[in-house]
C-alpha atoms as a PDB file:
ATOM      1  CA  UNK A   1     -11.727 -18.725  -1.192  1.00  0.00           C
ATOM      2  CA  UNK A   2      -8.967 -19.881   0.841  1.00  0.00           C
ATOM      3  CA  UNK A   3      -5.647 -17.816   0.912  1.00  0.00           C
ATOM      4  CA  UNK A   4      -3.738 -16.026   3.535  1.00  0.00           C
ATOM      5  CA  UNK A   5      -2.000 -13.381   1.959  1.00  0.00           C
ATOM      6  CA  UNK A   6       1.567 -11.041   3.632  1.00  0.00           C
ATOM      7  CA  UNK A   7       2.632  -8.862   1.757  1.00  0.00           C
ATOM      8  CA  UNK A   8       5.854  -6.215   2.334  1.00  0.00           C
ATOM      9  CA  UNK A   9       6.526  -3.086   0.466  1.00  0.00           C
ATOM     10  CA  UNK A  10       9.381  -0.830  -0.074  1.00  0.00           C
ATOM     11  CA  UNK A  11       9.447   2.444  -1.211  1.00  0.00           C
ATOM     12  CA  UNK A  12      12.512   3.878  -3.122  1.00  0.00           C
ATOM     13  CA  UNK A  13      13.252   7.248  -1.389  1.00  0.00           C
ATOM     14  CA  UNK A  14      12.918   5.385   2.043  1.00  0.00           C
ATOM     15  CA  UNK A  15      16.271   5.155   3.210  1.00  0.00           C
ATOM     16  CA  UNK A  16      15.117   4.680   7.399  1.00  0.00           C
ATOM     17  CA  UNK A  17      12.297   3.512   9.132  1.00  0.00           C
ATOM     18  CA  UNK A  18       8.788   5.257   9.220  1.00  0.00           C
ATOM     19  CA  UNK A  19       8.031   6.262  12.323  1.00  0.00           C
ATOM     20  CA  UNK A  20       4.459   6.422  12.552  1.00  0.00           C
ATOM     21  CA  UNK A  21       1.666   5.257  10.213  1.00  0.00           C
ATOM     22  CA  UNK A  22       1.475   8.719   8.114  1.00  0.00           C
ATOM     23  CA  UNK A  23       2.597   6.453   5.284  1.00  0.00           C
ATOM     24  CA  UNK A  24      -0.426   3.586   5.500  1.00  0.00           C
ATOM     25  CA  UNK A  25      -2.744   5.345   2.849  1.00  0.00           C
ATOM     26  CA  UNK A  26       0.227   5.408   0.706  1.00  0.00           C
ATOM     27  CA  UNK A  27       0.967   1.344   1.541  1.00  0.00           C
ATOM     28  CA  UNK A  28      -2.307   0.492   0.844  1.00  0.00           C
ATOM     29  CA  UNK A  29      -3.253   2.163  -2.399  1.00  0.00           C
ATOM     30  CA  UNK A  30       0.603   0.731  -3.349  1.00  0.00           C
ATOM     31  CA  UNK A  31      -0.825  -2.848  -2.503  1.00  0.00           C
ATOM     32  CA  UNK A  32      -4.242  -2.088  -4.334  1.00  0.00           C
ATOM     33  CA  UNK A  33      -2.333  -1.293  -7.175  1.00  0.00           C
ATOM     34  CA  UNK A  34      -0.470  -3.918  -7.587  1.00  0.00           C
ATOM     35  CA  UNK A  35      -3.451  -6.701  -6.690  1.00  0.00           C
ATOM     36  CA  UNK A  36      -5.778  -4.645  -9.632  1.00  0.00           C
ATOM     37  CA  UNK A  37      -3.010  -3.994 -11.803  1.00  0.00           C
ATOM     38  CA  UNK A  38      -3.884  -0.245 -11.693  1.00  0.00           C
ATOM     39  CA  UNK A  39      -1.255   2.171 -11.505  1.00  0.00           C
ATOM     40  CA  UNK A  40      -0.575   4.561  -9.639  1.00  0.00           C
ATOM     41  CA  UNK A  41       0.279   7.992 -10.702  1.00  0.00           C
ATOM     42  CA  UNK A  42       3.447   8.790  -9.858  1.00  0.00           C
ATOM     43  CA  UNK A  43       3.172  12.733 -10.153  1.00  0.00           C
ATOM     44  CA  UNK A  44       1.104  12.433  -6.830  1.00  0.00           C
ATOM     45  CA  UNK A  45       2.553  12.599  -3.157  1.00  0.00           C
ATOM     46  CA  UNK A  46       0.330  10.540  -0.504  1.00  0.00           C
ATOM     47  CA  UNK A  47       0.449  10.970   2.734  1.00  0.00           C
ATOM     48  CA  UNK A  48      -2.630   9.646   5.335  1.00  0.00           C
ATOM     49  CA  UNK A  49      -3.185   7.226   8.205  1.00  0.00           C
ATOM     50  CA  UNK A  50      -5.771   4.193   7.366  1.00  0.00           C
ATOM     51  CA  UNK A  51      -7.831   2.908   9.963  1.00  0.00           C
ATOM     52  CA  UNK A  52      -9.330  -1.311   9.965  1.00  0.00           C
ATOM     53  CA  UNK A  53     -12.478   0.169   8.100  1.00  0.00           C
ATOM     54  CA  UNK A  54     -10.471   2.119   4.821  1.00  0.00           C
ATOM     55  CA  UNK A  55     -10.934   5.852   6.682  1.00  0.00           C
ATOM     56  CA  UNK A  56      -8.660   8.148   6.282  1.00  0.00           C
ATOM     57  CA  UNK A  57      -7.547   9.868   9.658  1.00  0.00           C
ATOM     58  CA  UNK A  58      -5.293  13.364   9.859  1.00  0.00           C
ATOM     59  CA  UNK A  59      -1.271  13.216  10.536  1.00  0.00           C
ATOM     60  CA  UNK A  60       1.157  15.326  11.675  1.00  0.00           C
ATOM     61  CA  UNK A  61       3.114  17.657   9.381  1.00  0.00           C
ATOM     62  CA  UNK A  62       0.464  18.060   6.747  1.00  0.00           C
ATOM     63  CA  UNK A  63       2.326  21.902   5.881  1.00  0.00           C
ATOM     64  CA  UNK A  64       5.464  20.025   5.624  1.00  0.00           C
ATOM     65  CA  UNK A  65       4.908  17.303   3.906  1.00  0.00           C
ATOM     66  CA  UNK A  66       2.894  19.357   0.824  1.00  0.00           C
ATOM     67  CA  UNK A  67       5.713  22.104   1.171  1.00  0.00           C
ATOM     68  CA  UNK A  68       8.409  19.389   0.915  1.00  0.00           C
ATOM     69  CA  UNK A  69       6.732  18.031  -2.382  1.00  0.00           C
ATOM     70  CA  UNK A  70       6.055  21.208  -4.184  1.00  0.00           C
ATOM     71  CA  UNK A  71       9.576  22.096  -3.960  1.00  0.00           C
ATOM     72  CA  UNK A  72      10.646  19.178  -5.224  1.00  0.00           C
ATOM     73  CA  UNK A  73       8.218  19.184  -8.103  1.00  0.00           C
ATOM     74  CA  UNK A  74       8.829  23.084  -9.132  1.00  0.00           C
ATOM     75  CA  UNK A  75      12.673  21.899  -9.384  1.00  0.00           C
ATOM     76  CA  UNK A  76      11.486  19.411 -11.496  1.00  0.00           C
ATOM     77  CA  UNK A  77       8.758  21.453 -13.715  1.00  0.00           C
ATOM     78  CA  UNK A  78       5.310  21.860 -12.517  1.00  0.00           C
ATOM     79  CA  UNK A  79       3.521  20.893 -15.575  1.00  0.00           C
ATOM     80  CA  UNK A  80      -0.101  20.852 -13.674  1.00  0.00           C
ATOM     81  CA  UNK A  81      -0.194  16.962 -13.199  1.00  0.00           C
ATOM     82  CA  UNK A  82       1.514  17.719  -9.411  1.00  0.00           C
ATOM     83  CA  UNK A  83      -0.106  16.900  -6.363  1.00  0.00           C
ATOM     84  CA  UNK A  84      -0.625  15.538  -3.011  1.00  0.00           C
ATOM     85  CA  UNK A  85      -3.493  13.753  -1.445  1.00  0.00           C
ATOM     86  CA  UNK A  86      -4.253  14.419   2.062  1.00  0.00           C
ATOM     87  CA  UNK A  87      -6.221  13.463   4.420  1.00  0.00           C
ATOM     88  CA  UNK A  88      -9.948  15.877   4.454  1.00  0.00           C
ATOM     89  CA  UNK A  89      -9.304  15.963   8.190  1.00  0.00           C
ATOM     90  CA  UNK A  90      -6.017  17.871   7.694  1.00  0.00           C
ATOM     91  CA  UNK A  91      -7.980  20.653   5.579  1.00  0.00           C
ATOM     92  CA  UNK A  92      -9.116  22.896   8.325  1.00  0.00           C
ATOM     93  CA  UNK A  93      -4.954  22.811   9.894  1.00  0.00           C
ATOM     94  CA  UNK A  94      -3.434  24.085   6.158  1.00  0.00           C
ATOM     95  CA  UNK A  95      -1.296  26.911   6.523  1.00  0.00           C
ATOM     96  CA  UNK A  96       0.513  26.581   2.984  1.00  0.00           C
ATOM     97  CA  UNK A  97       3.176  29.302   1.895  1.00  0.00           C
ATOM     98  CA  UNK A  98       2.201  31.649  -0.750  1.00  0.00           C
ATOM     99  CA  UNK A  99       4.093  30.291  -3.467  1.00  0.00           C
ATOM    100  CA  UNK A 100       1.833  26.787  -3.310  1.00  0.00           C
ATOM    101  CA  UNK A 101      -1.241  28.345  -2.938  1.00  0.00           C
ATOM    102  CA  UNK A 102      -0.399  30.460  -5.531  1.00  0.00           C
ATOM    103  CA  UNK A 103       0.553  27.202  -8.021  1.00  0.00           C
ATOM    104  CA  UNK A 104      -2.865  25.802  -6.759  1.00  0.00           C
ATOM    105  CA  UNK A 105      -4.468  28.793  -7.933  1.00  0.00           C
ATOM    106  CA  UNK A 106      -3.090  28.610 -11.302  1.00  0.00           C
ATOM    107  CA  UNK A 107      -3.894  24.810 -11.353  1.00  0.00           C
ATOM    108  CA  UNK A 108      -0.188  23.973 -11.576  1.00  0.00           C
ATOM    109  CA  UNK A 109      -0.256  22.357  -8.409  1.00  0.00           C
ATOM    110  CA  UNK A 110      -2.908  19.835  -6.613  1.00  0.00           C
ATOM    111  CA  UNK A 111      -3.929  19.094  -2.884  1.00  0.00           C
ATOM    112  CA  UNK A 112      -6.802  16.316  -3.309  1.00  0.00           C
ATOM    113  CA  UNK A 113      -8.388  15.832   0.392  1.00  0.00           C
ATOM    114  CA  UNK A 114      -9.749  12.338   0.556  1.00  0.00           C
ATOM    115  CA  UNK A 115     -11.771  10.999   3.291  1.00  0.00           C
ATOM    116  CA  UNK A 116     -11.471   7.157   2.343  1.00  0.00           C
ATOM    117  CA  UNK A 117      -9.485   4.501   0.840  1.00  0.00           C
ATOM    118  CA  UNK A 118     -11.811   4.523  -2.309  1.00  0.00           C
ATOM    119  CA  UNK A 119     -11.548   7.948  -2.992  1.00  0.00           C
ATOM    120  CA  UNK A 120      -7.643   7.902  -2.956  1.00  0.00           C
ATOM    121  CA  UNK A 121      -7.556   5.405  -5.452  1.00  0.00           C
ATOM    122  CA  UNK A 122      -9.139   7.324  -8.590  1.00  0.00           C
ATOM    123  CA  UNK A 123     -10.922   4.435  -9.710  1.00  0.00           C
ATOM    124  CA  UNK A 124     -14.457   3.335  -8.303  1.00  0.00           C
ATOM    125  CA  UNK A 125     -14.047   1.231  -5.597  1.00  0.00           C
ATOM    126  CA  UNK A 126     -17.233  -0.836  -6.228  1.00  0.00           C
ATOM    127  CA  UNK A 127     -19.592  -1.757  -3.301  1.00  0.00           C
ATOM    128  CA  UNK A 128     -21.209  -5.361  -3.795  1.00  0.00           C
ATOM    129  CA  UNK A 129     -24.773  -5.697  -4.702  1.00  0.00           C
ATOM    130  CA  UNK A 130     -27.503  -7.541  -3.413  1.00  0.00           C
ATOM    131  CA  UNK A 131     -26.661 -10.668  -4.441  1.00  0.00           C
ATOM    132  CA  UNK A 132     -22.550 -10.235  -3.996  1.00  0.00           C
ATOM    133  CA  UNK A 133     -21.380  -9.463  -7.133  1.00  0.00           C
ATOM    134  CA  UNK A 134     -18.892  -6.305  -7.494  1.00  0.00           C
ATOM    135  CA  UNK A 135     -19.503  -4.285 -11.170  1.00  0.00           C
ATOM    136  CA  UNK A 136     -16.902  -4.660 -13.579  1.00  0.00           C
ATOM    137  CA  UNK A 137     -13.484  -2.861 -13.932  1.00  0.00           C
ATOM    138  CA  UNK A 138     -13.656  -1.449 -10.116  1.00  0.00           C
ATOM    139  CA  UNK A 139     -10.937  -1.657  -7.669  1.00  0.00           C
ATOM    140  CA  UNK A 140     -12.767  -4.229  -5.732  1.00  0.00           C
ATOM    141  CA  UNK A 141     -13.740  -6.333  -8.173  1.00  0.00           C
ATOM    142  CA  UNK A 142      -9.790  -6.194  -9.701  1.00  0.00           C
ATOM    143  CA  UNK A 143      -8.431  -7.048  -6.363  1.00  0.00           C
ATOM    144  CA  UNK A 144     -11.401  -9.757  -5.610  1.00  0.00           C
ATOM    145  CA  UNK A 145     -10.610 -11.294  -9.198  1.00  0.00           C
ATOM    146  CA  UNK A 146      -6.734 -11.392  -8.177  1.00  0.00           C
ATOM    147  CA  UNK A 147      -7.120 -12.981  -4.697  1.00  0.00           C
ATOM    148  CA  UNK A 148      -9.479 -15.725  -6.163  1.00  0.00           C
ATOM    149  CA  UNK A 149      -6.661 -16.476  -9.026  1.00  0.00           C
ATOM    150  CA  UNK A 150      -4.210 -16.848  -6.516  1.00  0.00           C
ATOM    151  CA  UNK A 151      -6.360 -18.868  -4.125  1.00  0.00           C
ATOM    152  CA  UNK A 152      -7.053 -21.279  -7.298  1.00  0.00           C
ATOM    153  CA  UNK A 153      -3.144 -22.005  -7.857  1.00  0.00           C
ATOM    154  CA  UNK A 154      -2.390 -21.944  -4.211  1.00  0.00           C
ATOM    155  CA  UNK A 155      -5.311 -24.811  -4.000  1.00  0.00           C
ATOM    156  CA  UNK A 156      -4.494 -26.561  -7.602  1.00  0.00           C
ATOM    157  CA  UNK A 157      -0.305 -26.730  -6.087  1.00  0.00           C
ATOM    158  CA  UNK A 158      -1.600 -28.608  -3.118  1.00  0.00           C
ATOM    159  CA  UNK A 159      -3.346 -30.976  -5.037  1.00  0.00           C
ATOM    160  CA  UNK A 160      -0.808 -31.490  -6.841  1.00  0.00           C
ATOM    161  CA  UNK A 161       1.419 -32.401  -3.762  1.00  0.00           C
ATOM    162  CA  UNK A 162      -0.257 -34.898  -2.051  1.00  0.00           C
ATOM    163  CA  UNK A 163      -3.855 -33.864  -1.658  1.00  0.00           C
ATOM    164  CA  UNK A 164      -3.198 -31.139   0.712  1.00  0.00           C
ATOM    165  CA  UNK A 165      -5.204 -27.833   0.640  1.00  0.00           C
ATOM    166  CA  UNK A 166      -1.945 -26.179   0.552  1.00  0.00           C
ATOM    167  CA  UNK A 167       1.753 -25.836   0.420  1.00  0.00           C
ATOM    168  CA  UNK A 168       3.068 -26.561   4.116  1.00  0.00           C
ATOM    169  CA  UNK A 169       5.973 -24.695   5.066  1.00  0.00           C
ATOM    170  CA  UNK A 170       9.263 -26.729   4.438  1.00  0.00           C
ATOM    171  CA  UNK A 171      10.830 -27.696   7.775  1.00  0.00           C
ATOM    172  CA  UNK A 172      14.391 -26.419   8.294  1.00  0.00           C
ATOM    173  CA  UNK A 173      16.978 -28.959   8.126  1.00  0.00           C
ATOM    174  CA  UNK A 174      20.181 -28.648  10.481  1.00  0.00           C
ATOM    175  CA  UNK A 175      22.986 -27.621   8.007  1.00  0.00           C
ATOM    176  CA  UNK A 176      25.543 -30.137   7.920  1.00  0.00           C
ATOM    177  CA  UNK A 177      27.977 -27.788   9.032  1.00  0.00           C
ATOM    178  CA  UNK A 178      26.545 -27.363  12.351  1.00  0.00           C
ATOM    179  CA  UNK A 179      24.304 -29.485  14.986  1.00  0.00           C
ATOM    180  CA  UNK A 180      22.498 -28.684  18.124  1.00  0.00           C
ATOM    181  CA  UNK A 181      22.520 -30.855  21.043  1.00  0.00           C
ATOM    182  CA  UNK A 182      19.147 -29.977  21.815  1.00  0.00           C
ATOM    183  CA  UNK A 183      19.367 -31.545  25.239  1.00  0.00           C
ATOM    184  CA  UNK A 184      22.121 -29.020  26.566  1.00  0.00           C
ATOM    185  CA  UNK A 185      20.866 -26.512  23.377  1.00  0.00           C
ATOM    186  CA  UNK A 186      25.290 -26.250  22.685  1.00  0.00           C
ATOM    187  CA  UNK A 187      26.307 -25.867  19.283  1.00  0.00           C
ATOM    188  CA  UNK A 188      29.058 -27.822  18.040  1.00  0.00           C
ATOM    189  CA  UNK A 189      30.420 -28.011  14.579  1.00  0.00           C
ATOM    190  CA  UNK A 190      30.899 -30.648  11.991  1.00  0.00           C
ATOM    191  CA  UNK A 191      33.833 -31.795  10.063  1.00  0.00           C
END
């Protein structure tokens, strides 16, 4: 199945850069989603780092970052569907306030410790049998089913053009405002 495949994500409340890669578990079930067509639930905070092999490492500022959301989500209305998931390696380092341990007590509030991509998602992630083959309706087998759709119309629009495996990138044409004499590399305008 050829495809190469970019992808860029924005998230609403970011207003500044990220500094860091605390937000990579949250990028990557975001992408997941949106290759399965799963969503996400959006009465969860994620926080996490990823690592090349789906593992889910600590970060900084766990007691923050849970603190941050709860207050935001008792303004709102805890109505018990409000949570975080965290990293399992930032279990041992909680130092919550009363008030959230108290909501998680009562089951009005959630901290889900996940130690892998697959269990952040909700939805079996599906590991391939013997012969290849991912079971039905899991997050692998959504996202393999996507990626082979798209490789298909990526391959069927290069056919289409020519007999090329693929769309080539367009080559950038001078405007005709402006042209470079590439032999001194000065720019000097057009009538």
């Amino acid at each position: 199945m050829p495809l190469s495949l970019s992808a860029s994500l924005v998230f609403e409340q970011s207003y500044g850069p990220v500094e860091g890669d605390s937000a990579s578990l949250a990028e990557l079930c975001a992408l997941l989603s949106a290759l399965a067509g799963v969503p996400i639930r959006q009465s969860l905070a994620v926080t996490g780092s990823v690592n090349q092999h789906g593992q889910v490492q600590a970060v900084g500022g766990i007691n923050e970052k849970i603190e941050g959301f709860f207050d935001v989500c008792r303004a709102r209305g805890l109505d018990g569907q409000h949570g975080v998931l965290i990293p399992a390696g930032n279990v041992e380092h909680l130092m919550l306030r009363d008030d959230v341990v108290e909501a998680a007590a009562q089951g009005r509030f959630h901290v889900h410790a996940v130690d892998d991509i697959d269990a952040a998602t909700g939805v079996p992630a599906g590991e391939a049998d013997s012969k290849g083959e991912l079971r039905e309706g899991t997050i692998n087998r959504l996202v393999a089913a996507r990626l082979e759709q798209m490789s298909v119309v990526r391959l069927a629009y290069g056919t289409a053009h020519g007999g090329r495996q693929g769309p080539r990138w367009p080559r950038r044409q001078p405007s005709p405002l402006s042209v470079v004499n590439r032999s001194s590399k000065r720019r000097r305008n057009m009538p």
